[in-house]
PDB file of N, CA and C in Angstrom:
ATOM      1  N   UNK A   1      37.561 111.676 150.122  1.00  0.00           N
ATOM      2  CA  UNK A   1      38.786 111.974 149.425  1.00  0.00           C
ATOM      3  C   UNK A   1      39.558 112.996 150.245  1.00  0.00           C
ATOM      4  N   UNK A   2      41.095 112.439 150.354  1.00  0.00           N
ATOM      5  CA  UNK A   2      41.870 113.591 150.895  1.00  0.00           C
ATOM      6  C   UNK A   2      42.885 114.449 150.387  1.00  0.00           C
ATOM      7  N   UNK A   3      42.200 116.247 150.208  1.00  0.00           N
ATOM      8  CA  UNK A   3      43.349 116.815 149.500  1.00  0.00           C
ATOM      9  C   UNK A   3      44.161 117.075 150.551  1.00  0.00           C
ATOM     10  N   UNK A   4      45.894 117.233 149.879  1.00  0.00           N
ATOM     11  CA  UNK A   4      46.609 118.082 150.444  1.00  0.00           C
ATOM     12  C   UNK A   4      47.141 119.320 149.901  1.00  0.00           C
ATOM     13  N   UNK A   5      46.755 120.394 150.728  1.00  0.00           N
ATOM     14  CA  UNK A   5      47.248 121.955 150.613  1.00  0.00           C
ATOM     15  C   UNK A   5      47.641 122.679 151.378  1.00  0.00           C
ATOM     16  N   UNK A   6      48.627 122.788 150.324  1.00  0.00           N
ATOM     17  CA  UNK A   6      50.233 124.182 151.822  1.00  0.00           C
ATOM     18  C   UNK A   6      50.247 123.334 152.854  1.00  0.00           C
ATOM     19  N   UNK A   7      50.277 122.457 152.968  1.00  0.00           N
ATOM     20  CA  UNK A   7      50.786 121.460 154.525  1.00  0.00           C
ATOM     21  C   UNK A   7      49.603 121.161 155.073  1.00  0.00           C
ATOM     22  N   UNK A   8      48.341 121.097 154.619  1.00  0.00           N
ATOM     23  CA  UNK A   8      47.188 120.998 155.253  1.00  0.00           C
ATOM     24  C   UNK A   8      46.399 119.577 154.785  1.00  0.00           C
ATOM     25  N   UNK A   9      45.778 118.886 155.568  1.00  0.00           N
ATOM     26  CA  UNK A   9      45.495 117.637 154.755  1.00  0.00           C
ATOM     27  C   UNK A   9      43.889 117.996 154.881  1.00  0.00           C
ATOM     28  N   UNK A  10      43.033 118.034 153.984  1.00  0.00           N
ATOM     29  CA  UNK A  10      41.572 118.228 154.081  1.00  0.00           C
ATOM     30  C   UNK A  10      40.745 117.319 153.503  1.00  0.00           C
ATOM     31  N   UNK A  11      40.096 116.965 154.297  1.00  0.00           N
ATOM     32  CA  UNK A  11      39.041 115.749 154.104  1.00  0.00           C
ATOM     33  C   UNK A  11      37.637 116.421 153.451  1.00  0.00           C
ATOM     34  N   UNK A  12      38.007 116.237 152.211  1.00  0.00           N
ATOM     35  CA  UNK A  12      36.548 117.134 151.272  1.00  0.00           C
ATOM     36  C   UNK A  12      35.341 116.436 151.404  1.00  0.00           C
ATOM     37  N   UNK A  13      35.409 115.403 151.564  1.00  0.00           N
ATOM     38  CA  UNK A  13      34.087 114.358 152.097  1.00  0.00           C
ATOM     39  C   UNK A  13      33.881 115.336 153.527  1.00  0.00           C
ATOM     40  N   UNK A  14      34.396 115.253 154.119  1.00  0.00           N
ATOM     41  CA  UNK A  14      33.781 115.982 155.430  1.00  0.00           C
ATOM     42  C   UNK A  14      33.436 117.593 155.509  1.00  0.00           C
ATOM     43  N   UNK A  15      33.725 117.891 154.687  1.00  0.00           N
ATOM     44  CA  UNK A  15      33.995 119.058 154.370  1.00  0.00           C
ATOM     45  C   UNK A  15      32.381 119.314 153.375  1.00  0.00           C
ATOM     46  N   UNK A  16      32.374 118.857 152.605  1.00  0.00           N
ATOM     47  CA  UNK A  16      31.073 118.551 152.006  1.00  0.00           C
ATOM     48  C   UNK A  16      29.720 117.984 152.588  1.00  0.00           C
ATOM     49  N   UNK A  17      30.003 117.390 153.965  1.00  0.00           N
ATOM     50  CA  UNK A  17      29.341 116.885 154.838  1.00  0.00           C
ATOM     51  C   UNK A  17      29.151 118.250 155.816  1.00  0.00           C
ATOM     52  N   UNK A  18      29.778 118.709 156.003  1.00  0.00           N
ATOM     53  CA  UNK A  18      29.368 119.776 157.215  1.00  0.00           C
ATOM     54  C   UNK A  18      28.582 120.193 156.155  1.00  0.00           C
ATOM     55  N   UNK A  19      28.811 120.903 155.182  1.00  0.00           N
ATOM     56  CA  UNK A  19      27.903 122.125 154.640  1.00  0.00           C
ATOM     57  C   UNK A  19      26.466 121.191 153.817  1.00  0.00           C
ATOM     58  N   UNK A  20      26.399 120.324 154.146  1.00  0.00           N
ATOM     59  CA  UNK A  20      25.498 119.655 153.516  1.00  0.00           C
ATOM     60  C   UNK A  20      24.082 119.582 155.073  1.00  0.00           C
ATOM     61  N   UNK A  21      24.940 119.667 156.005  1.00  0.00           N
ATOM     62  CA  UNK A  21      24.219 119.713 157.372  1.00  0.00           C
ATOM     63  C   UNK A  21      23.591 121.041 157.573  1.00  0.00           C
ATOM     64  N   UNK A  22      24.099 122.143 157.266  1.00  0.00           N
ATOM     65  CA  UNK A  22      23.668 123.318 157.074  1.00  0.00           C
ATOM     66  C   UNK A  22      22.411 123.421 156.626  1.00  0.00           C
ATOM     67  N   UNK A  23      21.928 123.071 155.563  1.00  0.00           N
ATOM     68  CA  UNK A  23      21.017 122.983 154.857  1.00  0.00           C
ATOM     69  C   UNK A  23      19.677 122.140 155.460  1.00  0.00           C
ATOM     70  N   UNK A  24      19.505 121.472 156.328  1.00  0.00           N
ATOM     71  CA  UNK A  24      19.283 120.989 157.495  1.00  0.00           C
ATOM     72  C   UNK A  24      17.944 121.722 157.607  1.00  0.00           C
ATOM     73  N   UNK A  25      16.742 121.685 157.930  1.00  0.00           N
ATOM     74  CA  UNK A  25      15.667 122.865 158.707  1.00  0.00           C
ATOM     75  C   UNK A  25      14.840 121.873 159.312  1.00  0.00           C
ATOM     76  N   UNK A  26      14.451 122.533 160.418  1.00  0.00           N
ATOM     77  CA  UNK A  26      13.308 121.707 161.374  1.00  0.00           C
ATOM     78  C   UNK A  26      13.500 119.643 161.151  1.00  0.00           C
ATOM     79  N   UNK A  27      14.539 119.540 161.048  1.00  0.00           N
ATOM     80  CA  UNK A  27      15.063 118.120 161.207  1.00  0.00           C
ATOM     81  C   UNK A  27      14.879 117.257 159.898  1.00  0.00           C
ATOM     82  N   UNK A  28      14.113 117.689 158.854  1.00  0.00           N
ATOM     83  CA  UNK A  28      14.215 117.488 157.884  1.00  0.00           C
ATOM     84  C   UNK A  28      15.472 118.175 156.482  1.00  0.00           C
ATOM     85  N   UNK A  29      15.633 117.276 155.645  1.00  0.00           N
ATOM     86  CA  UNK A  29      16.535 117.759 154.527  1.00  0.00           C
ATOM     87  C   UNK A  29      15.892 118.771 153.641  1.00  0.00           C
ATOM     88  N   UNK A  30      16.304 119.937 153.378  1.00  0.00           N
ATOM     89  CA  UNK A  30      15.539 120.388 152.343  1.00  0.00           C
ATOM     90  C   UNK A  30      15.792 119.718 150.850  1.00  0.00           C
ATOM     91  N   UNK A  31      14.591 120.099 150.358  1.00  0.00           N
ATOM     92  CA  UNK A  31      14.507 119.152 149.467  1.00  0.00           C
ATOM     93  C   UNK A  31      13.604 120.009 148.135  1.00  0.00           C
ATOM     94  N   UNK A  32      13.905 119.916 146.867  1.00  0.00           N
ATOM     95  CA  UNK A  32      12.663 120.021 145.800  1.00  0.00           C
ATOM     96  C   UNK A  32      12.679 121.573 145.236  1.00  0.00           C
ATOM     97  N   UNK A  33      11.813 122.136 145.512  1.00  0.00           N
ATOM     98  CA  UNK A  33      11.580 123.876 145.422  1.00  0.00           C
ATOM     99  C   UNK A  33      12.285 124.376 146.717  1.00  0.00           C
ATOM    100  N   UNK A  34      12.313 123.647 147.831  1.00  0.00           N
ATOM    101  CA  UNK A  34      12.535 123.982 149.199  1.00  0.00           C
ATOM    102  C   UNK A  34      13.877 124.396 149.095  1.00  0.00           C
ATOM    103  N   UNK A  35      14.602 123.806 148.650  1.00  0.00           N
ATOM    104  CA  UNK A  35      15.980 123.783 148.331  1.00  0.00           C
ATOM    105  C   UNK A  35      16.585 124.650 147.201  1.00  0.00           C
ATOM    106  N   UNK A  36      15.066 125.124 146.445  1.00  0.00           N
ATOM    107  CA  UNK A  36      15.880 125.815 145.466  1.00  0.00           C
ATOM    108  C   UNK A  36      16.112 125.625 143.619  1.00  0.00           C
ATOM    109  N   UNK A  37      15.528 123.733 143.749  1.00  0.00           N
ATOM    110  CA  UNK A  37      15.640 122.976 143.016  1.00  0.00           C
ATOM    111  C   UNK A  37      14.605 123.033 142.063  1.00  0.00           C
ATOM    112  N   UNK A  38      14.899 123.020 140.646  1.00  0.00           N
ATOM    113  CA  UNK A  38      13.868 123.205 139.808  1.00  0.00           C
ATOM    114  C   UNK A  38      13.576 121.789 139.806  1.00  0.00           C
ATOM    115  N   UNK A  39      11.851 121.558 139.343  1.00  0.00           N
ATOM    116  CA  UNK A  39      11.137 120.118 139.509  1.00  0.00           C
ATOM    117  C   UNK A  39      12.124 119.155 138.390  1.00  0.00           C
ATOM    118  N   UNK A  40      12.025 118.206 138.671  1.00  0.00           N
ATOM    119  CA  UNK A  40      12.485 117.176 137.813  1.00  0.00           C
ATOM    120  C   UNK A  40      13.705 117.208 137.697  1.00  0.00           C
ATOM    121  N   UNK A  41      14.981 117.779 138.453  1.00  0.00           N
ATOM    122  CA  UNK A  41      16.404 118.244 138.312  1.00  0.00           C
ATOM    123  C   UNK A  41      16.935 117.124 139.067  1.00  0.00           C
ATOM    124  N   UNK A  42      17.676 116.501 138.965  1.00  0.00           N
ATOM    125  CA  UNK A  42      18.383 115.572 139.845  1.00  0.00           C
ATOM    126  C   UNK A  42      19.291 116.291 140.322  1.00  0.00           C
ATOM    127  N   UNK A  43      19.244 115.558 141.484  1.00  0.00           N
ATOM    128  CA  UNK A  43      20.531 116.456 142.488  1.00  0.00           C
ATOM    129  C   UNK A  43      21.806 115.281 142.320  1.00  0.00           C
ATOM    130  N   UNK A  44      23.073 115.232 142.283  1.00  0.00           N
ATOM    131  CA  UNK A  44      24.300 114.286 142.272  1.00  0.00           C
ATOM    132  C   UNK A  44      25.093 114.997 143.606  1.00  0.00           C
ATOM    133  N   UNK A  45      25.225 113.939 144.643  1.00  0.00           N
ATOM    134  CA  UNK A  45      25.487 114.232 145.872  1.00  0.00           C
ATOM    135  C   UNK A  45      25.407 115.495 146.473  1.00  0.00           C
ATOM    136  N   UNK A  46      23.722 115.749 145.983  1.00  0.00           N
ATOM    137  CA  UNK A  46      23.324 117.038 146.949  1.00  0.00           C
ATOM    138  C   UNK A  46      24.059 118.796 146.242  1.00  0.00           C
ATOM    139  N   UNK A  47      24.683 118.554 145.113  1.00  0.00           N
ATOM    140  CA  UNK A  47      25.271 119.755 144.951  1.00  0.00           C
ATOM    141  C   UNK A  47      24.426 120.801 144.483  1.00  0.00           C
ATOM    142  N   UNK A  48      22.944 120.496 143.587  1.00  0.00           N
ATOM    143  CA  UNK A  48      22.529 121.444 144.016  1.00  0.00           C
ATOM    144  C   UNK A  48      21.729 122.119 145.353  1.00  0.00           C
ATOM    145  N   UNK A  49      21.476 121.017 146.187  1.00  0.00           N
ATOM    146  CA  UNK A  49      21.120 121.496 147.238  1.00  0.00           C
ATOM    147  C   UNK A  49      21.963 122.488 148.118  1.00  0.00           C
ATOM    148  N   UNK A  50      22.986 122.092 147.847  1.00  0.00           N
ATOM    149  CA  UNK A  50      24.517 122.712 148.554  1.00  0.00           C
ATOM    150  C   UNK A  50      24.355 124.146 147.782  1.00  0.00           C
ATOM    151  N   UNK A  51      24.438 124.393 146.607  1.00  0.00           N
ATOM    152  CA  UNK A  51      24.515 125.773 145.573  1.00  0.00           C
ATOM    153  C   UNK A  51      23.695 127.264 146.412  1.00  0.00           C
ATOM    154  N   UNK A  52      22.185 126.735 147.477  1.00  0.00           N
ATOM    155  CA  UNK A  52      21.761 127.753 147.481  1.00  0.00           C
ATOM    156  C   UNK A  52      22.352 128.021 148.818  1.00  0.00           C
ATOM    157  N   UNK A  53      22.644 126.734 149.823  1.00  0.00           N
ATOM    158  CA  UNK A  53      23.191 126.916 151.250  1.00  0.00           C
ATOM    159  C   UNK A  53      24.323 127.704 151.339  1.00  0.00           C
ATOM    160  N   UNK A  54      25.368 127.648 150.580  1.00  0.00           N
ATOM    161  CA  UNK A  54      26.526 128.467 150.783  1.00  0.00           C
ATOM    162  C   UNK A  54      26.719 129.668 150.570  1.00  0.00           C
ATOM    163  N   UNK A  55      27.655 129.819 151.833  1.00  0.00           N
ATOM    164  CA  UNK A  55      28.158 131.434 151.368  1.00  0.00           C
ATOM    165  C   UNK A  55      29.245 131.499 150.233  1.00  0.00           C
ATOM    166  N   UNK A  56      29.349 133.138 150.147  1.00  0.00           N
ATOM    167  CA  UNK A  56      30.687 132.921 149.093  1.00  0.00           C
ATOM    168  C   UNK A  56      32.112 132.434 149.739  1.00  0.00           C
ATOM    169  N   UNK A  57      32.391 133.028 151.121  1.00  0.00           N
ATOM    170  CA  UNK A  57      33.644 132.328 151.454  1.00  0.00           C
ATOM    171  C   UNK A  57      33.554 130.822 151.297  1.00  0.00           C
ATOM    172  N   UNK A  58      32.721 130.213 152.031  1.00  0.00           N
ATOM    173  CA  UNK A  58      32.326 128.624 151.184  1.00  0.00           C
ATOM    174  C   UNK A  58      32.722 128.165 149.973  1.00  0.00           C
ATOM    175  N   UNK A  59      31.874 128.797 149.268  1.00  0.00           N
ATOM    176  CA  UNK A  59      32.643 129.213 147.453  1.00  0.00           C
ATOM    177  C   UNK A  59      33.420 128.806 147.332  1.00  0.00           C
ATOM    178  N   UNK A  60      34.402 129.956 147.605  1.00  0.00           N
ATOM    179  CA  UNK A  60      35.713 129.999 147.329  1.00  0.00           C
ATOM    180  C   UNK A  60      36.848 129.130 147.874  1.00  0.00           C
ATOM    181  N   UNK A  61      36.343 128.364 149.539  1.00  0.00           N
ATOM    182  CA  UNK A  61      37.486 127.627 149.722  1.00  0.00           C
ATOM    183  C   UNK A  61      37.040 126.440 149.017  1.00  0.00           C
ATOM    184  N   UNK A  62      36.168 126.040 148.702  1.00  0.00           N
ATOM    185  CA  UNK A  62      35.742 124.778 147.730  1.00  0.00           C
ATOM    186  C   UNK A  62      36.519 125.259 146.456  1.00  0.00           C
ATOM    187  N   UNK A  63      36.241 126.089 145.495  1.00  0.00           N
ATOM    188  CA  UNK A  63      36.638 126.446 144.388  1.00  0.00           C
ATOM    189  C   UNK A  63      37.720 126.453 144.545  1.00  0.00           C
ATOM    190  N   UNK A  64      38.807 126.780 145.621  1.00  0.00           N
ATOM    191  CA  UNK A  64      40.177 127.109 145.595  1.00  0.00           C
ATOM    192  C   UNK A  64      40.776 125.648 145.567  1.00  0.00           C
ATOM    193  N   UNK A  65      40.614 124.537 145.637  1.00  0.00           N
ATOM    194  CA  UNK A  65      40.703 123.583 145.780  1.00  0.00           C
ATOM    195  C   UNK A  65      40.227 122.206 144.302  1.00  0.00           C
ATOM    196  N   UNK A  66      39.709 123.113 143.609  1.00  0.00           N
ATOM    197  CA  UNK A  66      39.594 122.259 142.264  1.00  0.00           C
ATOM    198  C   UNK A  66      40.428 121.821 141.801  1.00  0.00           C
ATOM    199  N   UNK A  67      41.880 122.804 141.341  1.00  0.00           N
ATOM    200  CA  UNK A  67      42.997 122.269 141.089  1.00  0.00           C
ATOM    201  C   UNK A  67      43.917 121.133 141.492  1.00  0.00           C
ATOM    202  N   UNK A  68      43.412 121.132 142.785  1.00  0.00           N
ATOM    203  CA  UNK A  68      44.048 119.938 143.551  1.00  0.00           C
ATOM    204  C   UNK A  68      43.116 118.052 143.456  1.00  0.00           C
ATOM    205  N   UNK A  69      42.000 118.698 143.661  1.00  0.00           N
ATOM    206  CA  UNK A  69      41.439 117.888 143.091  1.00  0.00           C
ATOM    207  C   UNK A  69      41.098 117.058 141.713  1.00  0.00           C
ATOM    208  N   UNK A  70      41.339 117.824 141.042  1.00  0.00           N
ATOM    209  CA  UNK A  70      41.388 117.483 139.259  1.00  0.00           C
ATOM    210  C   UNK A  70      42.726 116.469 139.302  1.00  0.00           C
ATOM    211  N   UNK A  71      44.031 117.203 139.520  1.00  0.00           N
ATOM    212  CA  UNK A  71      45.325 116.870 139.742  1.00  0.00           C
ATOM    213  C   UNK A  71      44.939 115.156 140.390  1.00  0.00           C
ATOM    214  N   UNK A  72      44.313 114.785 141.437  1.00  0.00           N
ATOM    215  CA  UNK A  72      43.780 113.892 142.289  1.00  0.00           C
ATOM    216  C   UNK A  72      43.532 112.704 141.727  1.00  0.00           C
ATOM    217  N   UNK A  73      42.183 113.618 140.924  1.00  0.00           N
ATOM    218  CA  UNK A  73      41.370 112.293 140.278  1.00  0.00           C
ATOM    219  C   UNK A  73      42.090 111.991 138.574  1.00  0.00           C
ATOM    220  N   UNK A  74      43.069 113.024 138.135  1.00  0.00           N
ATOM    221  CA  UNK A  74      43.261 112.178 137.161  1.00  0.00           C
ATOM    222  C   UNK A  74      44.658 111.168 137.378  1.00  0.00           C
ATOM    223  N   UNK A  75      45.329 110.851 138.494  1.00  0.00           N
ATOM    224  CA  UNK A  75      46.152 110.437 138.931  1.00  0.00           C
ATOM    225  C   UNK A  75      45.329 108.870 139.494  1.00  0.00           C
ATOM    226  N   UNK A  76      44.736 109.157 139.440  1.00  0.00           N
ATOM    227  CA  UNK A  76      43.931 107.924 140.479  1.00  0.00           C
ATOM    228  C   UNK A  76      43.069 107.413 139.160  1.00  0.00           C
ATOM    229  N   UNK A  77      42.746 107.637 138.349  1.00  0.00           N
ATOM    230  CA  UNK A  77      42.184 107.669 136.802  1.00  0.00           C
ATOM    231  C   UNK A  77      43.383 106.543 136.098  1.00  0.00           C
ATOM    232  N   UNK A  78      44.315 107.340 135.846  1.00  0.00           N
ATOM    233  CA  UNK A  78      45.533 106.925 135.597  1.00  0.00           C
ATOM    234  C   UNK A  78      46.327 105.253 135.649  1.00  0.00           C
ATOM    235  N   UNK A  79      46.075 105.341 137.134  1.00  0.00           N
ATOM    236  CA  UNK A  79      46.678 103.922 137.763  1.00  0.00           C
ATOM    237  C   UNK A  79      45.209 103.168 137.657  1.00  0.00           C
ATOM    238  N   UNK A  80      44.193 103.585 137.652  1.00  0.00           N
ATOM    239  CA  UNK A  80      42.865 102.633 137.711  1.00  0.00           C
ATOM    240  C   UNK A  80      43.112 101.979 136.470  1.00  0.00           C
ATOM    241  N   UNK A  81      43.649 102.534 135.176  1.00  0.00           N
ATOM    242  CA  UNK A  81      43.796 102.572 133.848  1.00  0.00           C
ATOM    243  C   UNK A  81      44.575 100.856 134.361  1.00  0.00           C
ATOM    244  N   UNK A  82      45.302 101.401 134.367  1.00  0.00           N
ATOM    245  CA  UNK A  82      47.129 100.733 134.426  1.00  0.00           C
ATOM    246  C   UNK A  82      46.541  99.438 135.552  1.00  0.00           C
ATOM    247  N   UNK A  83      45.805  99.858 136.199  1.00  0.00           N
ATOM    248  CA  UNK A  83      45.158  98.238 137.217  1.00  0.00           C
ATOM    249  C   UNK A  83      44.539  97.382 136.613  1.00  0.00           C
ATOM    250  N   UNK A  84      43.622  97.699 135.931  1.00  0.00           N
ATOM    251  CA  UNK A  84      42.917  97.151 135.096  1.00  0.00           C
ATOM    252  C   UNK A  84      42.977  96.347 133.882  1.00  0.00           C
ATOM    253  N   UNK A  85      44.399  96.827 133.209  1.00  0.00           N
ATOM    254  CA  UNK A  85      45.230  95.989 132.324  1.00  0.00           C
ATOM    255  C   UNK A  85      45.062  96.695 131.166  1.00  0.00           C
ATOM    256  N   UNK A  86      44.835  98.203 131.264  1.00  0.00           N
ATOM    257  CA  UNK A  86      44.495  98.610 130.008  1.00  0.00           C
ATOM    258  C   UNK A  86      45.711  99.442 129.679  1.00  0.00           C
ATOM    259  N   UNK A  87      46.446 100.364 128.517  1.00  0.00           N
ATOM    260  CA  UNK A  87      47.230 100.756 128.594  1.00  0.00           C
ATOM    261  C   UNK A  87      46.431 102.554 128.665  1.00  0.00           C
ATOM    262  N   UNK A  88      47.780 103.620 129.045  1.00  0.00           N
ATOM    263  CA  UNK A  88      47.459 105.006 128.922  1.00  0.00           C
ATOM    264  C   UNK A  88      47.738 105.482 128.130  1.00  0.00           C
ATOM    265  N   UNK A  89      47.431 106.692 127.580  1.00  0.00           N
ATOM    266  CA  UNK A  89      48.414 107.481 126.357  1.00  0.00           C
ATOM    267  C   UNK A  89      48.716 108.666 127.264  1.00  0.00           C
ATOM    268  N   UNK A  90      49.889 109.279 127.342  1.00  0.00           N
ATOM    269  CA  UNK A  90      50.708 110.513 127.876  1.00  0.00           C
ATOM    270  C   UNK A  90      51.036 111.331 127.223  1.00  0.00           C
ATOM    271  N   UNK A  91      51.244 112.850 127.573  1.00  0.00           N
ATOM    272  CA  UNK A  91      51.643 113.623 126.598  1.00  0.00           C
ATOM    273  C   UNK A  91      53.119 113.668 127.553  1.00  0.00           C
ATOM    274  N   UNK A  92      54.706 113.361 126.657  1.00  0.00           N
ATOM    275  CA  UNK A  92      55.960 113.282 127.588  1.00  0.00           C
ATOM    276  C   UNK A  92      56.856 114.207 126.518  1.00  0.00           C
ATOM    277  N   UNK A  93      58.070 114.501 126.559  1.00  0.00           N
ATOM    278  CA  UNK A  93      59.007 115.286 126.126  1.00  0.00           C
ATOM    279  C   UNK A  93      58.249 115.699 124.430  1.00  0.00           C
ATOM    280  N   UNK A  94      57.790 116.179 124.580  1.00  0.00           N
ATOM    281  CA  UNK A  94      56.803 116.988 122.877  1.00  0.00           C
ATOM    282  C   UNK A  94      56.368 115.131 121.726  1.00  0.00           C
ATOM    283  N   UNK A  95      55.846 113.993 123.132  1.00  0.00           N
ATOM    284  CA  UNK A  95      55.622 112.656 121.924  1.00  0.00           C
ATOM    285  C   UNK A  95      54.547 112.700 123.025  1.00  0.00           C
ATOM    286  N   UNK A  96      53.490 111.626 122.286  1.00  0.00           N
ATOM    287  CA  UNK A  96      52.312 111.081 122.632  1.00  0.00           C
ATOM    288  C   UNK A  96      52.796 109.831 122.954  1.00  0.00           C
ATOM    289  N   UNK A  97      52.525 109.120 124.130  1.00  0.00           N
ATOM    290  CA  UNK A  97      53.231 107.981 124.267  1.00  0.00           C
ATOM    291  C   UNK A  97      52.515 107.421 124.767  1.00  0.00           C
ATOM    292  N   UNK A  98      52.383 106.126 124.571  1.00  0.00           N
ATOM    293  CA  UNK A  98      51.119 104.803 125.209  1.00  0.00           C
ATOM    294  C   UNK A  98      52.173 104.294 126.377  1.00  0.00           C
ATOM    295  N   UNK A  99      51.410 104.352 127.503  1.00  0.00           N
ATOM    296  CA  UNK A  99      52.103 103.515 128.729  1.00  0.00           C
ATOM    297  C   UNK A  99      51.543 102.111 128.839  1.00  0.00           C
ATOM    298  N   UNK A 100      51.972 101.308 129.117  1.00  0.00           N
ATOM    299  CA  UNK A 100      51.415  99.606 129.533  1.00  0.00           C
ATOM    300  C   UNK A 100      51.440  99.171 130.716  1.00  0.00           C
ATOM    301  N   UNK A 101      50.069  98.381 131.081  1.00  0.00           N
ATOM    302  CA  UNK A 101      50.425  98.032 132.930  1.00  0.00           C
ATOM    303  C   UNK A 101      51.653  97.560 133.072  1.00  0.00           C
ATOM    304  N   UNK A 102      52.919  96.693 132.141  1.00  0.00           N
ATOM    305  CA  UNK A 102      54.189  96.140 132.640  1.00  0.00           C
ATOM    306  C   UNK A 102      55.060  97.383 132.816  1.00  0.00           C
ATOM    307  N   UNK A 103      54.152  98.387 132.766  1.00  0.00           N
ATOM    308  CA  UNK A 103      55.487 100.078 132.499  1.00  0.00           C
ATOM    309  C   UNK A 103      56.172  99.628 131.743  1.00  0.00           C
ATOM    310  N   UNK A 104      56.140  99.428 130.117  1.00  0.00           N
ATOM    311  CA  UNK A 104      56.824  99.185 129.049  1.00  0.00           C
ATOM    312  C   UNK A 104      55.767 100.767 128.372  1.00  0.00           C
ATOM    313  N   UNK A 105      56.630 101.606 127.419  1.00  0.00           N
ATOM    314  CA  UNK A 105      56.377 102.510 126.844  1.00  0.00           C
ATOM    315  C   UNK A 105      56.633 102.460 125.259  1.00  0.00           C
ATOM    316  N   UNK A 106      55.677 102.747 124.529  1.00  0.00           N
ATOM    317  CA  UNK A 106      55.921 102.946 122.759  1.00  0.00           C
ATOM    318  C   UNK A 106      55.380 104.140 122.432  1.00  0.00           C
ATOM    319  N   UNK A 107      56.401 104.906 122.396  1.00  0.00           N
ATOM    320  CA  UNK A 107      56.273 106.291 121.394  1.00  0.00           C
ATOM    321  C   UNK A 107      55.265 106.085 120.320  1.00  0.00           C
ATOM    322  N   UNK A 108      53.870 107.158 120.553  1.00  0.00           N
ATOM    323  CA  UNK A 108      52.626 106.882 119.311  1.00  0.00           C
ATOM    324  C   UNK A 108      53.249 107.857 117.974  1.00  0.00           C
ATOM    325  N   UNK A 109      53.616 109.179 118.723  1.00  0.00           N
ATOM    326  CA  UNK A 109      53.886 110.104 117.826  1.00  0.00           C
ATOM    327  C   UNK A 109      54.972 111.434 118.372  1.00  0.00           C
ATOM    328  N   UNK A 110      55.287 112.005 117.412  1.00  0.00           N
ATOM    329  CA  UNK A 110      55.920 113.508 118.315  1.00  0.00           C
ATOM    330  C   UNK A 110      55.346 114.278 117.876  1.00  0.00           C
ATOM    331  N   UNK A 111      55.256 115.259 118.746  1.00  0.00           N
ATOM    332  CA  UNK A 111      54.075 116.644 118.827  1.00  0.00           C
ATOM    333  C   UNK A 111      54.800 117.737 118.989  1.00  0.00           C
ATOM    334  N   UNK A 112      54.033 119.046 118.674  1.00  0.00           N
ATOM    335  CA  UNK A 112      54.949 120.280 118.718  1.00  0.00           C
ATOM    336  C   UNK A 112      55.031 120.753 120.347  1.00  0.00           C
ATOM    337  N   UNK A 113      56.353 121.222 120.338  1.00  0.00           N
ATOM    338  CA  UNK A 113      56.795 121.502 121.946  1.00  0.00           C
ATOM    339  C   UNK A 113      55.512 121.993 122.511  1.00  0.00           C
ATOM    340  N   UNK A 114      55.281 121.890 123.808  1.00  0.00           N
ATOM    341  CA  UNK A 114      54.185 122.562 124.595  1.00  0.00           C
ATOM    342  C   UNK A 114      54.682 123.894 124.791  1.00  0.00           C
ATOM    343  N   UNK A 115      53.385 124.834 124.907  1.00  0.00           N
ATOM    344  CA  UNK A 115      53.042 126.875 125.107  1.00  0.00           C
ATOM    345  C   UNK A 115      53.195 126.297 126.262  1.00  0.00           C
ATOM    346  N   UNK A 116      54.601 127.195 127.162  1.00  0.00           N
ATOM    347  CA  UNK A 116      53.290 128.012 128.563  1.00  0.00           C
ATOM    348  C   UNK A 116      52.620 129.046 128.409  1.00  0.00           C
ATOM    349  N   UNK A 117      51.715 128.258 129.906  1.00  0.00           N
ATOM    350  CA  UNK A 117      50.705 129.275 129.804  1.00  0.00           C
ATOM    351  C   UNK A 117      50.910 130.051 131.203  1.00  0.00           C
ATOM    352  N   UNK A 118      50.968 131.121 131.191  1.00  0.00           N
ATOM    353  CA  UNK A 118      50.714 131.925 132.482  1.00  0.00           C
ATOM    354  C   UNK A 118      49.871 131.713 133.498  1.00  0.00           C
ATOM    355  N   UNK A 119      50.491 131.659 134.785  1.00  0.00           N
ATOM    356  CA  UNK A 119      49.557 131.401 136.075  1.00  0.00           C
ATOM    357  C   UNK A 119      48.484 132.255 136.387  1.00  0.00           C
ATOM    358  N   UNK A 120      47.392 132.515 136.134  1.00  0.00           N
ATOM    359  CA  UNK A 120      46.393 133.716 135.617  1.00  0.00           C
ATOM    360  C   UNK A 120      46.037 133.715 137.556  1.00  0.00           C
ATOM    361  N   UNK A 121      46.261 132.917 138.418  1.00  0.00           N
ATOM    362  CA  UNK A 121      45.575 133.322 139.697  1.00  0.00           C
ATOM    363  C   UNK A 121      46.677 133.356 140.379  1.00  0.00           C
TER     364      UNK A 121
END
């Protein structure tokens, strides 16, 4: 997957791949207790193996990057919806609105105006 940030295009697959190499010892993967891993825990693409390898700057440029990613996958969520032949529901000018793969729209309901919320970072 490729985010883009501040003009930067970053390949988080690769990015997740280097630091997954890190973790690396005597040519084997760590793995199990070795890694950190309590018995019987499944790992989902290595993230907890990844949890004990990283530093905090690591951390943080991963973490700084959630937003963009969320943004990503529910956009790509979205149109998978709409490919598939199913319809979406949207939240648009204070109504709940069902979208249709022909992009034909029917107002479900109207809702009370949206709070902002303050940019807390």
């Amino acid at each position: 997957m490729f985010v883009e940030s501040g003009g930067m295009v970053i390949d988080m697959d690769a990015e997740i791949s280097q630091l997954e190499g890190r973790s690396r010892e005597n040519g084997r993967a760590k793995t199990g207790n070795d890694a950190g891993i309590i018995d019987g825990a499944n790992s989902v693409n290595g993230s907890e193996l990844l949890m004990n390898q990283l530093t905090d700057q690591e951390i943080d440029f991963l973490e700084s990057h959630i937003p963009e990613l969320a943004e990503a996958a529910a956009k790509q969520a979205y149109w998978q919806a709409l490919a598939s032949g199913n319809s979406v529901l949207i939240a648009e000018n204070d109504s709940i609105i069902e979208v249709f793969p022909d992009g034909s729209r029917n107002i479900i309901e109207r809702i009370a105006p949206s709070v902002p919320v303050p940019n807390r970072f």
